[in-house]
N, C-alpha and C. Protein backbone atom coordinates (compact mmCIF):
# COMPACT_ATOMS: atom_id res chain seq x y z
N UNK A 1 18.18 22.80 10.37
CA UNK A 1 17.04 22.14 11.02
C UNK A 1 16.64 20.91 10.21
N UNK A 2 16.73 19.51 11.05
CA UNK A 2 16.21 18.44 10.07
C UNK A 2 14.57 18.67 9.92
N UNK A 3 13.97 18.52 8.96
CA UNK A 3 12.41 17.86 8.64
C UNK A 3 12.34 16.69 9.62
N UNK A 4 10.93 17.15 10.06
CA UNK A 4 10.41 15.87 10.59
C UNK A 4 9.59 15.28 9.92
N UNK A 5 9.77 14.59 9.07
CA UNK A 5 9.37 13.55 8.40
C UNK A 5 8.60 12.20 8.55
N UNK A 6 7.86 12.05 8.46
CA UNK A 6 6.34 11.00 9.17
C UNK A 6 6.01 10.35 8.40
N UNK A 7 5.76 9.24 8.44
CA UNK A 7 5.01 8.39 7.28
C UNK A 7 4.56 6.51 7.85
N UNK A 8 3.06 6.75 8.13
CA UNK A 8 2.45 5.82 8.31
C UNK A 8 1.84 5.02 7.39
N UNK A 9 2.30 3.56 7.16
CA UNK A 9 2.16 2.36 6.10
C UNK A 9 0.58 2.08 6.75
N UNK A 10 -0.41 1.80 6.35
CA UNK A 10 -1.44 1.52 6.56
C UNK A 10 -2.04 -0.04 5.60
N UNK A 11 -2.89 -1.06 6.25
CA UNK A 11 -2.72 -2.07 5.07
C UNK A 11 -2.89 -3.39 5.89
N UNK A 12 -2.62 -4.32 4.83
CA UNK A 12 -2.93 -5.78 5.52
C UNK A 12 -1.51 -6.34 5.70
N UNK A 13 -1.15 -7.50 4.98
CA UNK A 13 -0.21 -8.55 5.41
C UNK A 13 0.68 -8.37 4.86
N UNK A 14 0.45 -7.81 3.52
CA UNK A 14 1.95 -7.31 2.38
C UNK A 14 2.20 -6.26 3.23
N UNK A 15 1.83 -5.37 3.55
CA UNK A 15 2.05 -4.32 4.35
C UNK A 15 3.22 -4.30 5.82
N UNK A 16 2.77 -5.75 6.09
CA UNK A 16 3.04 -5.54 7.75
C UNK A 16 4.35 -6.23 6.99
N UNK A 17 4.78 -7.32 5.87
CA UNK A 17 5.82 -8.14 5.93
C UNK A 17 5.87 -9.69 6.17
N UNK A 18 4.60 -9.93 6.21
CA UNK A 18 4.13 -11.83 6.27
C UNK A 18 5.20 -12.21 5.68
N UNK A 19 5.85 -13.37 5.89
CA UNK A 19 6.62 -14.07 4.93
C UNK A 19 8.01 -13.60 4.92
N UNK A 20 8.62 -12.84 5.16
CA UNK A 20 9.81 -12.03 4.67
C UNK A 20 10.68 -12.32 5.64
N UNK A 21 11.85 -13.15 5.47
CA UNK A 21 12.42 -13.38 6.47
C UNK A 21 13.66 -12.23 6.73
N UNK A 22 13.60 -10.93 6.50
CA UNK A 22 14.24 -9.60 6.36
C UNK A 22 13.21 -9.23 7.66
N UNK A 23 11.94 -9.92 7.74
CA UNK A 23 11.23 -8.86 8.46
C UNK A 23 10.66 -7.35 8.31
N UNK A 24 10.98 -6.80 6.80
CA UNK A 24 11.05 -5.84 6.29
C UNK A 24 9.66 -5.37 5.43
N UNK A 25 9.08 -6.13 4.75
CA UNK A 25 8.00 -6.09 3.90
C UNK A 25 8.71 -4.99 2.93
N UNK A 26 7.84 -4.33 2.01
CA UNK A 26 8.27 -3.65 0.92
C UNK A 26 8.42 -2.53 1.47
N UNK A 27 7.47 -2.09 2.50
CA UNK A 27 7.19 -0.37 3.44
C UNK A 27 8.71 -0.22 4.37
N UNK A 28 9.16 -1.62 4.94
CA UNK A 28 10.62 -1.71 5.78
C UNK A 28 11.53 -1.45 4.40
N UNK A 29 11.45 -1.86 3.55
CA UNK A 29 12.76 -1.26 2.33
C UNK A 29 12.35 -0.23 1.73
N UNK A 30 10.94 0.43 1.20
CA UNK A 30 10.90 1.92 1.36
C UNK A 30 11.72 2.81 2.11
N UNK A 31 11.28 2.70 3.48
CA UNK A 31 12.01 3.41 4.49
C UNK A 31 13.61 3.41 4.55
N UNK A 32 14.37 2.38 4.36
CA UNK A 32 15.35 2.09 4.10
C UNK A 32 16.13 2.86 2.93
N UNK A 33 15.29 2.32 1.53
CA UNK A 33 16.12 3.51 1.00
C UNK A 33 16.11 4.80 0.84
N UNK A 34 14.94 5.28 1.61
CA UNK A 34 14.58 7.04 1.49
C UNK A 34 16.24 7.14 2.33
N UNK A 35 16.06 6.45 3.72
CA UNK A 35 17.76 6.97 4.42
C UNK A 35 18.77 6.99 3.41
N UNK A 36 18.80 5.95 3.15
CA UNK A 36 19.86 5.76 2.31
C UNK A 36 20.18 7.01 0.95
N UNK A 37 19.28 7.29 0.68
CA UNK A 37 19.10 8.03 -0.38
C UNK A 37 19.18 9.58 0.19
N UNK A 38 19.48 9.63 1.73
CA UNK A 38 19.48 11.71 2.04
C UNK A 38 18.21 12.11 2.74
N UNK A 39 17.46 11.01 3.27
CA UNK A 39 16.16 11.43 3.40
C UNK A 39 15.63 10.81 4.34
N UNK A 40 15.78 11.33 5.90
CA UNK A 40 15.82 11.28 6.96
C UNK A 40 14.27 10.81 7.27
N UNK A 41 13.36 9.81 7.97
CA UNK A 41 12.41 10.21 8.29
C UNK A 41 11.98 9.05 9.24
N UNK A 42 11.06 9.32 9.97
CA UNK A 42 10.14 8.40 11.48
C UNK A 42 9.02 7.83 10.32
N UNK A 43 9.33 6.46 10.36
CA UNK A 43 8.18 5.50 9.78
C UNK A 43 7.74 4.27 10.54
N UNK A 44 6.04 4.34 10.45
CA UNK A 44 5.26 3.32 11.49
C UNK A 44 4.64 2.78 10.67
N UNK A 45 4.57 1.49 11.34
CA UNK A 45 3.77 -0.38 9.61
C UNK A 45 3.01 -0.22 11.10
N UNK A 46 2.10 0.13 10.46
CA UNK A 46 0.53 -0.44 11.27
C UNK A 46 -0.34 -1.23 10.00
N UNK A 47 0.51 -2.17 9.63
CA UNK A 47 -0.31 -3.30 8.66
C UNK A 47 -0.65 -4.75 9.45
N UNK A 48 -1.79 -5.01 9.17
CA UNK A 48 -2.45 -6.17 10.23
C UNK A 48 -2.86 -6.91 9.04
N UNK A 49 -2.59 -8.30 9.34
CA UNK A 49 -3.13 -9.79 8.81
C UNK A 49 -4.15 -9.96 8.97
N UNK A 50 -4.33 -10.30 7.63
CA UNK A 50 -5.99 -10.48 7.37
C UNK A 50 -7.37 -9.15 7.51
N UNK A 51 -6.92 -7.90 7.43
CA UNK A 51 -7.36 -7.02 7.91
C UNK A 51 -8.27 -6.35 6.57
N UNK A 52 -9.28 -6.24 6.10
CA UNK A 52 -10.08 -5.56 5.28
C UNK A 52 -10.12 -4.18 5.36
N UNK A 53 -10.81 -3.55 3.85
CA UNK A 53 -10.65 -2.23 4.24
C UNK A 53 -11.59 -1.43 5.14
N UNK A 54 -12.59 -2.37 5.10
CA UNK A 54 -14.13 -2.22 6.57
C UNK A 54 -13.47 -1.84 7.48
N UNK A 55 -12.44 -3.12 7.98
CA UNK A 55 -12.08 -2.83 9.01
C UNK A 55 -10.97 -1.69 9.59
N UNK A 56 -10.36 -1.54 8.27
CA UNK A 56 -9.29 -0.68 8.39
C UNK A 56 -9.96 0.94 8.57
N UNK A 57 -10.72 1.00 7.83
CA UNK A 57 -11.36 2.56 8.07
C UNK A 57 -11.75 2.51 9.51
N UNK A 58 -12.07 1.66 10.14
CA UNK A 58 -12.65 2.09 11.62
C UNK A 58 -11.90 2.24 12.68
N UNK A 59 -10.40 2.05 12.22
CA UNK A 59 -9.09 2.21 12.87
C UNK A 59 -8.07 2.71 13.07
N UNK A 60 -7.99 3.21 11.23
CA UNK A 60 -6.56 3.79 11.21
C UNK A 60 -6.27 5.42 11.46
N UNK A 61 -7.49 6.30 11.37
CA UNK A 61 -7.15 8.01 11.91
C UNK A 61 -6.74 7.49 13.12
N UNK A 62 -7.37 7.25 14.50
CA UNK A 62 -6.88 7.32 15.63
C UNK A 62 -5.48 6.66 15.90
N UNK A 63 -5.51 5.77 15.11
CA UNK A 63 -3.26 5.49 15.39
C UNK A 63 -2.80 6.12 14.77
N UNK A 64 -3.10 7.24 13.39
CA UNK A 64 -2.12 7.80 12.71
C UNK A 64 -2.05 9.18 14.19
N UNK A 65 -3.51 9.76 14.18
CA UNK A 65 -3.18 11.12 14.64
C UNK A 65 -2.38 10.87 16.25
N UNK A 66 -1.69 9.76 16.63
CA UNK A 66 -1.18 9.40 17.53
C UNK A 66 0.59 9.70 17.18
N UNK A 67 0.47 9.25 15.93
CA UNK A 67 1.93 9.51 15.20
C UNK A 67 2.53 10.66 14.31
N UNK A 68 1.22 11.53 14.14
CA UNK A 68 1.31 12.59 12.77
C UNK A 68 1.08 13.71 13.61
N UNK A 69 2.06 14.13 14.39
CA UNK A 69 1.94 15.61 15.05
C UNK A 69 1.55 17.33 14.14
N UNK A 70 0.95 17.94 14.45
CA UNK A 70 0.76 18.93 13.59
C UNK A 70 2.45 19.58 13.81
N UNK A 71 2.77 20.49 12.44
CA UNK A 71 3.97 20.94 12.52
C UNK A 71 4.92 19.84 11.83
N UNK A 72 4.47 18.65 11.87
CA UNK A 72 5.26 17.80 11.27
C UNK A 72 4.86 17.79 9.15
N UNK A 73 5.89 17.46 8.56
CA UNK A 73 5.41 16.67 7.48
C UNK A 73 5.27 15.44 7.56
N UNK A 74 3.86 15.40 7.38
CA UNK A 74 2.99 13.97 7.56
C UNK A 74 1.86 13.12 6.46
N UNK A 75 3.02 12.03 6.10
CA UNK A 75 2.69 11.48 4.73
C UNK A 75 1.90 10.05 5.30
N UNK A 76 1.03 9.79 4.66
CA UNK A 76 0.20 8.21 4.91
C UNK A 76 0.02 7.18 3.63
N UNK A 77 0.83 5.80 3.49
CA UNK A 77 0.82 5.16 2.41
C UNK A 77 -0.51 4.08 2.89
N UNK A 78 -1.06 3.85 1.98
CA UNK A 78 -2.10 3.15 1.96
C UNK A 78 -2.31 1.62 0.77
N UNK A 79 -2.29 0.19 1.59
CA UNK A 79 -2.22 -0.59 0.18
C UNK A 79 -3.21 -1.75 0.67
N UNK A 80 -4.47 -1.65 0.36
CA UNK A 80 -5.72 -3.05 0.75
C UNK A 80 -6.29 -3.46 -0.39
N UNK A 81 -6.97 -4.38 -0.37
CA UNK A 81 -7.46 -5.18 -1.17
C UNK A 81 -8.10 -6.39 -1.13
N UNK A 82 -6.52 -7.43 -0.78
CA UNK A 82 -6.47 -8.27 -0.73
C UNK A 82 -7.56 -9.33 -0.22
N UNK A 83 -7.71 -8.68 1.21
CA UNK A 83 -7.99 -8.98 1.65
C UNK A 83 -9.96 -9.78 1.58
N UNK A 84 -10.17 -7.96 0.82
CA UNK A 84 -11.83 -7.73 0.41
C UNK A 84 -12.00 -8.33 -0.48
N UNK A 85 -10.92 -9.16 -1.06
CA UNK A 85 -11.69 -9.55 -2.48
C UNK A 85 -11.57 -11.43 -2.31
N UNK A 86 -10.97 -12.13 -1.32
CA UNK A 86 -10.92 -13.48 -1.13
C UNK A 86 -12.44 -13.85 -1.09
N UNK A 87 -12.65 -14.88 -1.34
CA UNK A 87 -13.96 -15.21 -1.39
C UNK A 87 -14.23 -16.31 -0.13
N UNK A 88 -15.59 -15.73 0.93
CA UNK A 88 -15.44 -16.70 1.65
C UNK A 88 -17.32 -17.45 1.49
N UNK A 89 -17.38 -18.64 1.38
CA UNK A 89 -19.30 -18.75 0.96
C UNK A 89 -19.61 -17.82 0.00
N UNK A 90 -18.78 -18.40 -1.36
CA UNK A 90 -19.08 -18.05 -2.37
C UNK A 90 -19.11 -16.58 -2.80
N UNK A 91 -18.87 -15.33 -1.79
CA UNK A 91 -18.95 -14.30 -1.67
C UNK A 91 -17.77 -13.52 -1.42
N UNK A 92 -17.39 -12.16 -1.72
CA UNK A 92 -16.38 -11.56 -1.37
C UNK A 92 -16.80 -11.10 -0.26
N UNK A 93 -15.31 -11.33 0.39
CA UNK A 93 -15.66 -10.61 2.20
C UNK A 93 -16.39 -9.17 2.06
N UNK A 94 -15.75 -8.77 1.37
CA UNK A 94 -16.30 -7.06 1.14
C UNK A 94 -16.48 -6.68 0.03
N UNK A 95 -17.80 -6.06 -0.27
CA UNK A 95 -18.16 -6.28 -1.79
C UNK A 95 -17.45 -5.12 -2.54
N UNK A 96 -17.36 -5.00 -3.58
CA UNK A 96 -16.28 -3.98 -4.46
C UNK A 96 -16.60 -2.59 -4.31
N UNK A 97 -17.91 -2.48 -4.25
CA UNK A 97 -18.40 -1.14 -4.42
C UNK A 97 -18.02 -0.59 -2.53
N UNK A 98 -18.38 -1.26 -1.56
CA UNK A 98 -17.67 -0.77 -0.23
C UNK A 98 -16.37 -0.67 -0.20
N UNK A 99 -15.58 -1.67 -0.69
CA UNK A 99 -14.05 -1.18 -0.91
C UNK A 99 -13.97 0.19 -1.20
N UNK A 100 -14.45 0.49 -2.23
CA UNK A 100 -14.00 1.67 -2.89
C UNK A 100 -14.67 2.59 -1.85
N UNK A 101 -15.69 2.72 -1.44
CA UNK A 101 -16.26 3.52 -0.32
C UNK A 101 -15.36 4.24 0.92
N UNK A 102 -14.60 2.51 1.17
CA UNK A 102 -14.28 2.75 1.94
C UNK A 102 -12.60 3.08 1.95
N UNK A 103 -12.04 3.35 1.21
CA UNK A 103 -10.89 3.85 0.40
C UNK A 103 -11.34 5.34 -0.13
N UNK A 104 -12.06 5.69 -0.47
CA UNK A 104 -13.15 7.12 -0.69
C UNK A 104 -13.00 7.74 0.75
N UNK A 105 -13.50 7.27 1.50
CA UNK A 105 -13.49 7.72 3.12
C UNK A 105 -12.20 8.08 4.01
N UNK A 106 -11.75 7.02 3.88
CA UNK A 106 -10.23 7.19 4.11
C UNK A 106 -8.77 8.42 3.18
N UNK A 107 -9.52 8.49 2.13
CA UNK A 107 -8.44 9.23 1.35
C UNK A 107 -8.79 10.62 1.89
N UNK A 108 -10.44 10.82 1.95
CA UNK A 108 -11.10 12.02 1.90
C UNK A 108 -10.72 12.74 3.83
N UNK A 109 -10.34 11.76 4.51
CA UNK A 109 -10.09 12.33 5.96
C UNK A 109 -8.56 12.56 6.18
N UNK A 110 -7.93 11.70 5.16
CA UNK A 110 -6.26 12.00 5.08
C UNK A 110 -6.11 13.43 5.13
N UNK A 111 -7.26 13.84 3.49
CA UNK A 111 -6.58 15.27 3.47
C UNK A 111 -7.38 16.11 3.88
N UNK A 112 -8.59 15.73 4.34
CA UNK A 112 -9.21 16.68 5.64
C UNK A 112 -7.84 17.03 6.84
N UNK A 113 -7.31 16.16 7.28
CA UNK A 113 -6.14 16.23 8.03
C UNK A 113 -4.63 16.99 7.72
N UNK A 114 -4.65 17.48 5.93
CA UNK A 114 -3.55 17.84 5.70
C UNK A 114 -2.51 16.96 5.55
N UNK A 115 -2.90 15.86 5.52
CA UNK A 115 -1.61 14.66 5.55
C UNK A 115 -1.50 14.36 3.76
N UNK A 116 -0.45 14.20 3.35
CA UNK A 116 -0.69 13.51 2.15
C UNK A 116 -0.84 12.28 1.59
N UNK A 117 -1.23 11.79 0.96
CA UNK A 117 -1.86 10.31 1.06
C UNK A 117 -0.72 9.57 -0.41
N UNK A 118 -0.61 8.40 0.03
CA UNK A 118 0.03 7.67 -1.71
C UNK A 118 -0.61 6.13 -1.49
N UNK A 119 -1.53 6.05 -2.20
CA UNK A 119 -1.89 4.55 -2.81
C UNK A 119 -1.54 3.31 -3.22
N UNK A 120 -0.75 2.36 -3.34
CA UNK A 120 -0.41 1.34 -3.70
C UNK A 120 -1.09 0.21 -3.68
N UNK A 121 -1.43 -0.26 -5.17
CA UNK A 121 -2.32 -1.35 -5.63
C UNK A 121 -2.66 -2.67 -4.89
N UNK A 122 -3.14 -3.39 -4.61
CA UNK A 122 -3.31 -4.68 -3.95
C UNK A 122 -2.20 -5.81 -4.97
N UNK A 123 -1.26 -6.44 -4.46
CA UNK A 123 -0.02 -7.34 -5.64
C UNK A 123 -1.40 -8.76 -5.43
N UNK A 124 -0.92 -9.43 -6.42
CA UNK A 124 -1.32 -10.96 -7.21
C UNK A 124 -0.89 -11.93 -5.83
N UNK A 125 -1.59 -12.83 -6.31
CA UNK A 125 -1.42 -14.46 -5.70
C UNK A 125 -1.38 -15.20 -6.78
N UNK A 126 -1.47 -16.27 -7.03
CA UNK A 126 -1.01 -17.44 -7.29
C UNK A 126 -2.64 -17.81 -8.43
N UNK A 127 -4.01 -17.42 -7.48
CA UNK A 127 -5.57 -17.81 -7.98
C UNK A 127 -5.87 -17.02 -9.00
N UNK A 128 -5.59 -17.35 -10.34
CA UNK A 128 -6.21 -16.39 -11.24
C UNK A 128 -7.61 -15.97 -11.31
N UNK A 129 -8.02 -16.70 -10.66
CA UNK A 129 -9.70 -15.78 -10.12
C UNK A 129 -9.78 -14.54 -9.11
N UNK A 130 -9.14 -14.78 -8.13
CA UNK A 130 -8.61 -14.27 -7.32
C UNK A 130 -7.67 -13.08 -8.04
N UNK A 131 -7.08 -13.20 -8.89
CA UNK A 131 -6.54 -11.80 -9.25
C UNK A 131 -7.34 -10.70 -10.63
N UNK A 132 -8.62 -11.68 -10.84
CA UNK A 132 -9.09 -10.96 -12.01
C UNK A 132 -9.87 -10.00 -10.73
N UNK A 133 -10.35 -10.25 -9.93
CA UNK A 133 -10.99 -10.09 -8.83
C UNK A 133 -9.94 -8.47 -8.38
N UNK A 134 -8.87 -9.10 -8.28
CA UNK A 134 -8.05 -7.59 -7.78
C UNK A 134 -7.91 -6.50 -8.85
N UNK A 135 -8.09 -6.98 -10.25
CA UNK A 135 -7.57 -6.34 -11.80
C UNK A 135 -8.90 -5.28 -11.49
N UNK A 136 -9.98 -5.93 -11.37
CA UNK A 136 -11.18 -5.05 -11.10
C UNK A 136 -11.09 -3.92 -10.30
N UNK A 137 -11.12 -4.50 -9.13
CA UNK A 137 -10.42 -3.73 -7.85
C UNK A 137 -9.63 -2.43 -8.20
N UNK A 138 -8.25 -2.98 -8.50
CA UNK A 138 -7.27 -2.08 -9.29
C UNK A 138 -8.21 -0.96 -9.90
N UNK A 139 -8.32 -1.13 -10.77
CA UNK A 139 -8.95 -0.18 -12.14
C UNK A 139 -9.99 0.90 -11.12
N UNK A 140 -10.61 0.84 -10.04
CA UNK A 140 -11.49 1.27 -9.33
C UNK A 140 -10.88 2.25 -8.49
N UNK A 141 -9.74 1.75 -8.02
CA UNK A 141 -8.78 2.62 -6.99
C UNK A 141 -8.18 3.33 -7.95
N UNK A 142 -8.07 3.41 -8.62
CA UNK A 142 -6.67 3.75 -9.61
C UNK A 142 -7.95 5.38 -10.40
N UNK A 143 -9.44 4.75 -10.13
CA UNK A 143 -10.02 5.81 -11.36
C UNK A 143 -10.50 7.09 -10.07
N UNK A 144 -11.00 6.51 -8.87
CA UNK A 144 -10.99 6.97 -7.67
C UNK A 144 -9.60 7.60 -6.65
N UNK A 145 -8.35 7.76 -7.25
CA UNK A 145 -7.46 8.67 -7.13
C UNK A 145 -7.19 9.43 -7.95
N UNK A 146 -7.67 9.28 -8.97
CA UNK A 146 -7.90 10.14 -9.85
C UNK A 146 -8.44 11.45 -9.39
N UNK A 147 -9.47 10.88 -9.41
CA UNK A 147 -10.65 12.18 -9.47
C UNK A 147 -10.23 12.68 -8.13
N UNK A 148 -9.14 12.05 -7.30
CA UNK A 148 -9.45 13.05 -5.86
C UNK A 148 -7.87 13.42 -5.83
N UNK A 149 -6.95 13.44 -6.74
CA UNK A 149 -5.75 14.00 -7.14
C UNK A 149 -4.83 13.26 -6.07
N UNK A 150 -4.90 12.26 -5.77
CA UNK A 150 -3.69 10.72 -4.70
C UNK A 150 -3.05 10.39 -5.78
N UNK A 151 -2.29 10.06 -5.55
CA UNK A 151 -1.05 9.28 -6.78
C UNK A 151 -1.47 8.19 -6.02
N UNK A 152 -1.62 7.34 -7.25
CA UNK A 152 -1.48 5.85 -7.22
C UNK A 152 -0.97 4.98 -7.33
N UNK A 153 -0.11 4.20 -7.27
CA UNK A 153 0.86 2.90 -8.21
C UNK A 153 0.52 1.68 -8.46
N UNK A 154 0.08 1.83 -9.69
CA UNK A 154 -0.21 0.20 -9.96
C UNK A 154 0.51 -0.80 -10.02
N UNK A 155 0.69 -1.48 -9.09
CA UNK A 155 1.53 -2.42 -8.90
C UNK A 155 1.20 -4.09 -9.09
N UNK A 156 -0.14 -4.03 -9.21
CA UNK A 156 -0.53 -5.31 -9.70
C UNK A 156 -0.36 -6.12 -11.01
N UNK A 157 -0.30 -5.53 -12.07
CA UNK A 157 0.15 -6.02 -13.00
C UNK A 157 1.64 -6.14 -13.51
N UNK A 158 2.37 -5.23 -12.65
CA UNK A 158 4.00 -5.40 -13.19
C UNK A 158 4.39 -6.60 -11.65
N UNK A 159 3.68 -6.84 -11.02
CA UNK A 159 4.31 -8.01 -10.26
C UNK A 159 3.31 -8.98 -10.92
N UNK A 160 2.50 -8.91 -11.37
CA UNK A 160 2.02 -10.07 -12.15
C UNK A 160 2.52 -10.77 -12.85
N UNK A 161 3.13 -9.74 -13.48
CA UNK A 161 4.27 -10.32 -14.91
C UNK A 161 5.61 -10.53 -14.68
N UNK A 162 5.94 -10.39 -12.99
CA UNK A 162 7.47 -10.10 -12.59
C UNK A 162 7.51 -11.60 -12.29
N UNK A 163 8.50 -12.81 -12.81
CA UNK A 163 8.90 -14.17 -12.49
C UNK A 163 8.87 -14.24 -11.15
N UNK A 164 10.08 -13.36 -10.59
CA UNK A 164 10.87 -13.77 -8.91
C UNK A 164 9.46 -13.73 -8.13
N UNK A 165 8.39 -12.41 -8.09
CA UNK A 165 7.62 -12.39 -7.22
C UNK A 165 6.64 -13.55 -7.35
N UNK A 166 6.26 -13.82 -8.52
CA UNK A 166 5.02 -15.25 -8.66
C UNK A 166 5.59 -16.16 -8.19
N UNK A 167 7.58 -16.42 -8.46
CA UNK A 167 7.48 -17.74 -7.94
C UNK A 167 8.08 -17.68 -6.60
N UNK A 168 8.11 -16.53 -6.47
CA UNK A 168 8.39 -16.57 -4.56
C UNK A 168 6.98 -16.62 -3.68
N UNK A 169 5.86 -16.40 -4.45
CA UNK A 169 4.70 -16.46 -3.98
C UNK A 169 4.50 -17.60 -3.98
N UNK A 170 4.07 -18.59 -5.35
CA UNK A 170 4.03 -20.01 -5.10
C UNK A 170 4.78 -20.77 -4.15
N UNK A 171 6.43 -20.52 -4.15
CA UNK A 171 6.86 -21.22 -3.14
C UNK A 171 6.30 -21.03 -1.73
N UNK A 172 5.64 -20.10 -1.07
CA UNK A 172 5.34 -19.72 -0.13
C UNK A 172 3.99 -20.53 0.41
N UNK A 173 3.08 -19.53 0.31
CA UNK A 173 1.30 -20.01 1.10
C UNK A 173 0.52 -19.68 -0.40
N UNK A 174 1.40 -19.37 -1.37
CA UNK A 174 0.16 -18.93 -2.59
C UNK A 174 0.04 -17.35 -2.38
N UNK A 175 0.45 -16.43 -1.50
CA UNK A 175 0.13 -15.14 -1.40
C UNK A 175 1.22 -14.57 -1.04
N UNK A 176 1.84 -14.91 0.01
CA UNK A 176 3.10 -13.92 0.70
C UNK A 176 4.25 -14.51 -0.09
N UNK A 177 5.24 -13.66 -0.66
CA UNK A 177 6.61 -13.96 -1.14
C UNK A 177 7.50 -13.78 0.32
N UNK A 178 8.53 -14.30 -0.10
CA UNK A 178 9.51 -14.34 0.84
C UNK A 178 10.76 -12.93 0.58
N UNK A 179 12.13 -12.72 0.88
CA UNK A 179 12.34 -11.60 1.14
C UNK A 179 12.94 -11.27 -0.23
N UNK A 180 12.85 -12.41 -1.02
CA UNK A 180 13.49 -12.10 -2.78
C UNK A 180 12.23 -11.07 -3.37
N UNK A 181 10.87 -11.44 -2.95
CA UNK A 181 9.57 -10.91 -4.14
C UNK A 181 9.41 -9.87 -3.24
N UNK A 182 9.62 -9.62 -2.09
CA UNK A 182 9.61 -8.21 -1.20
C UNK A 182 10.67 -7.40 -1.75
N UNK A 183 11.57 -7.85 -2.28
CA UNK A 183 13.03 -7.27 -3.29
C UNK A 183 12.13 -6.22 -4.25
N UNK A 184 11.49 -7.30 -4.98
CA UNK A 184 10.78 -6.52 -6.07
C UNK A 184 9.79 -6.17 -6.50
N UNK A 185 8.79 -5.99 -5.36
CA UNK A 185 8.04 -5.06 -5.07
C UNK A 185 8.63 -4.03 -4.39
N UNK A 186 9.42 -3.82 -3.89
CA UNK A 186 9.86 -2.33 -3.30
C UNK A 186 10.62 -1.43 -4.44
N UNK A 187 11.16 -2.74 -5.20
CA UNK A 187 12.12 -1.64 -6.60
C UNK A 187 11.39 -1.23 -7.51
N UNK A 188 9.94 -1.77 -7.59
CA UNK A 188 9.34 -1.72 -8.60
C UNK A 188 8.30 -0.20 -8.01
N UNK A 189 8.53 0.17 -6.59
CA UNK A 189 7.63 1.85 -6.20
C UNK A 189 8.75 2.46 -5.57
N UNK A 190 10.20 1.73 -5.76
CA UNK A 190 11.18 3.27 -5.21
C UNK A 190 11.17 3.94 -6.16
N UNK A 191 11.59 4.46 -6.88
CA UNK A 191 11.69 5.85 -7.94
C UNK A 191 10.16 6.39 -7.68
N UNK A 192 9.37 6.19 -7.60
CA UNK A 192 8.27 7.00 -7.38
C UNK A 192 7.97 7.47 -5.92
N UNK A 193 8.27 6.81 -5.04
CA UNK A 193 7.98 6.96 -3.65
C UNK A 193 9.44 7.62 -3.44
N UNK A 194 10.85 7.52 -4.11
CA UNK A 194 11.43 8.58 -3.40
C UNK A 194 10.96 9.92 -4.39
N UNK A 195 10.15 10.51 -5.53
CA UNK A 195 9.77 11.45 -5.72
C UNK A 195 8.88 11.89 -5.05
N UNK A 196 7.85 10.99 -4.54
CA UNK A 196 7.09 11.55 -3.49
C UNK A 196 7.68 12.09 -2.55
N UNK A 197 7.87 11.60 -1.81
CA UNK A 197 9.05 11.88 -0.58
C UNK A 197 9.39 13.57 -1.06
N UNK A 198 10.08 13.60 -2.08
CA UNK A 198 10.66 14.79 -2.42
C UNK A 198 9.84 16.32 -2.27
N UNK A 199 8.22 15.77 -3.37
CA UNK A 199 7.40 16.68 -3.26
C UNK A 199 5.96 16.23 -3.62
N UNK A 200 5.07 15.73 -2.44
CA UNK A 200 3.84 14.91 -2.74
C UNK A 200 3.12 15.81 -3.62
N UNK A 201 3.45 17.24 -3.96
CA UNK A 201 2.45 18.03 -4.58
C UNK A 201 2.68 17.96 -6.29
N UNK A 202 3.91 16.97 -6.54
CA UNK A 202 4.88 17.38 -8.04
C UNK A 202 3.93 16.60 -8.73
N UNK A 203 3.10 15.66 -8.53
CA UNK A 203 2.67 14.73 -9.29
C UNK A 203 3.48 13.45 -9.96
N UNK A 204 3.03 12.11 -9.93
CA UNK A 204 3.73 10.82 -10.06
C UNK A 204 3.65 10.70 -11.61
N UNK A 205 4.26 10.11 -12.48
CA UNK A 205 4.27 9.32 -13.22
C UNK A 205 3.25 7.99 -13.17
N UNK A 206 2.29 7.73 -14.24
CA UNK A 206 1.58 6.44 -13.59
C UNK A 206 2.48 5.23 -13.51
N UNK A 207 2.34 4.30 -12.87
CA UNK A 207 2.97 2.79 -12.79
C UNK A 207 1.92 2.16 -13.15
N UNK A 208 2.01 1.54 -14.07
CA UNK A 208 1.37 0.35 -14.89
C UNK A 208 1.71 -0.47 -14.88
């Protein structure tokens, strides 16, 4: 009997694949190498441009429980930020402490649902204001999966420091890399996401 295997990408623009002329984003080469790797599974990118996590909480149960049949194993990756922390009139779209609220809310109905949840950090741009802004961020999500036992991956600071992705970002809009820095952001959460995969209950290794 194969596993039915489920797993809904939830998220903004890194999510959906902006930029990537693979069309793939990092969640399309996730999926890719779980096959590749023995590990059969139905995966849906419901990641939207420009999309906050405000907005995302008021949206995403009703398309998952559309896709996450009971009886199934049903995993939900989750990666925002970005979005909440751009500054528009001097202000962040969404102030830090609702982020986290609203990432609190969302984690807390995942596993009301039995689904298992995996986190992935908001990646860098180009605005070093703009990313001290996410470093914050980071550290918040990261202390808030904690305490509610989500594996997290911090992925913001090892693409910070990763060449290909900054300068596939610069070459780009300043934010989206093209399908080289989508390369390495996906290599930089396969080994952990195919242990997930394996057994969301084993516990991750942190990524720093």
């Amino acid at each position: 009997m194969v596993l039915d295997l489920r797993v809904c990408f939830l998220g903004e623009s890194f999510v959906a694949g902006v930029g990537d002329q693979k069309g793939l984003g990092w969640a399309g080469r996730l999926a890719t190498r779980a096959i590749a790797a023995g590990q059969p599974l139905t995966f849906y990118n419901l990641g939207i441009r420009r999309e906050t996590s405000s907005e995302l909480r008021t949206r995403w149960e009703a398309e998952c429980k559309r896709r996450l049949p009971e009886g199934a194993d049903c995993r939900v990756v989750i990666s925002t930020g970005v979005n909440d922390s751009v500054h528009e009139r001097g202000l962040p779209r969404v102030d830090p402490v609702e982020s986290v609220a609203n990432m609190d809310a969302i984690l807390r109905r995942v596993q009301g649902n039995h689904w298992h949840p995996l986190v992935v950090a908001p990646p860098p741009n180009v605005d070093p204001a703009h990313n001290h802004r996410l470093e914050v961020l980071d550290e918040k999500f990261a202390q808030l999966c904690e305490g509610l036992g989500v594996p997290y991956l911090r992925a913001h600071q090892p693409l910070l420091e990763n060449k290909i992705w900054m300068q596939d970002v610069a070459a780009g809009d300043g934010y989206h890399p093209g399908a080289a820095g989508y390369d390495e952001f996906a290599a930089l959460l396969v080994p952990h996401w195919l242990l997930w995969l394996a057994d969301p209950g084993s516990g991750l290794p942190t990524l720093r």
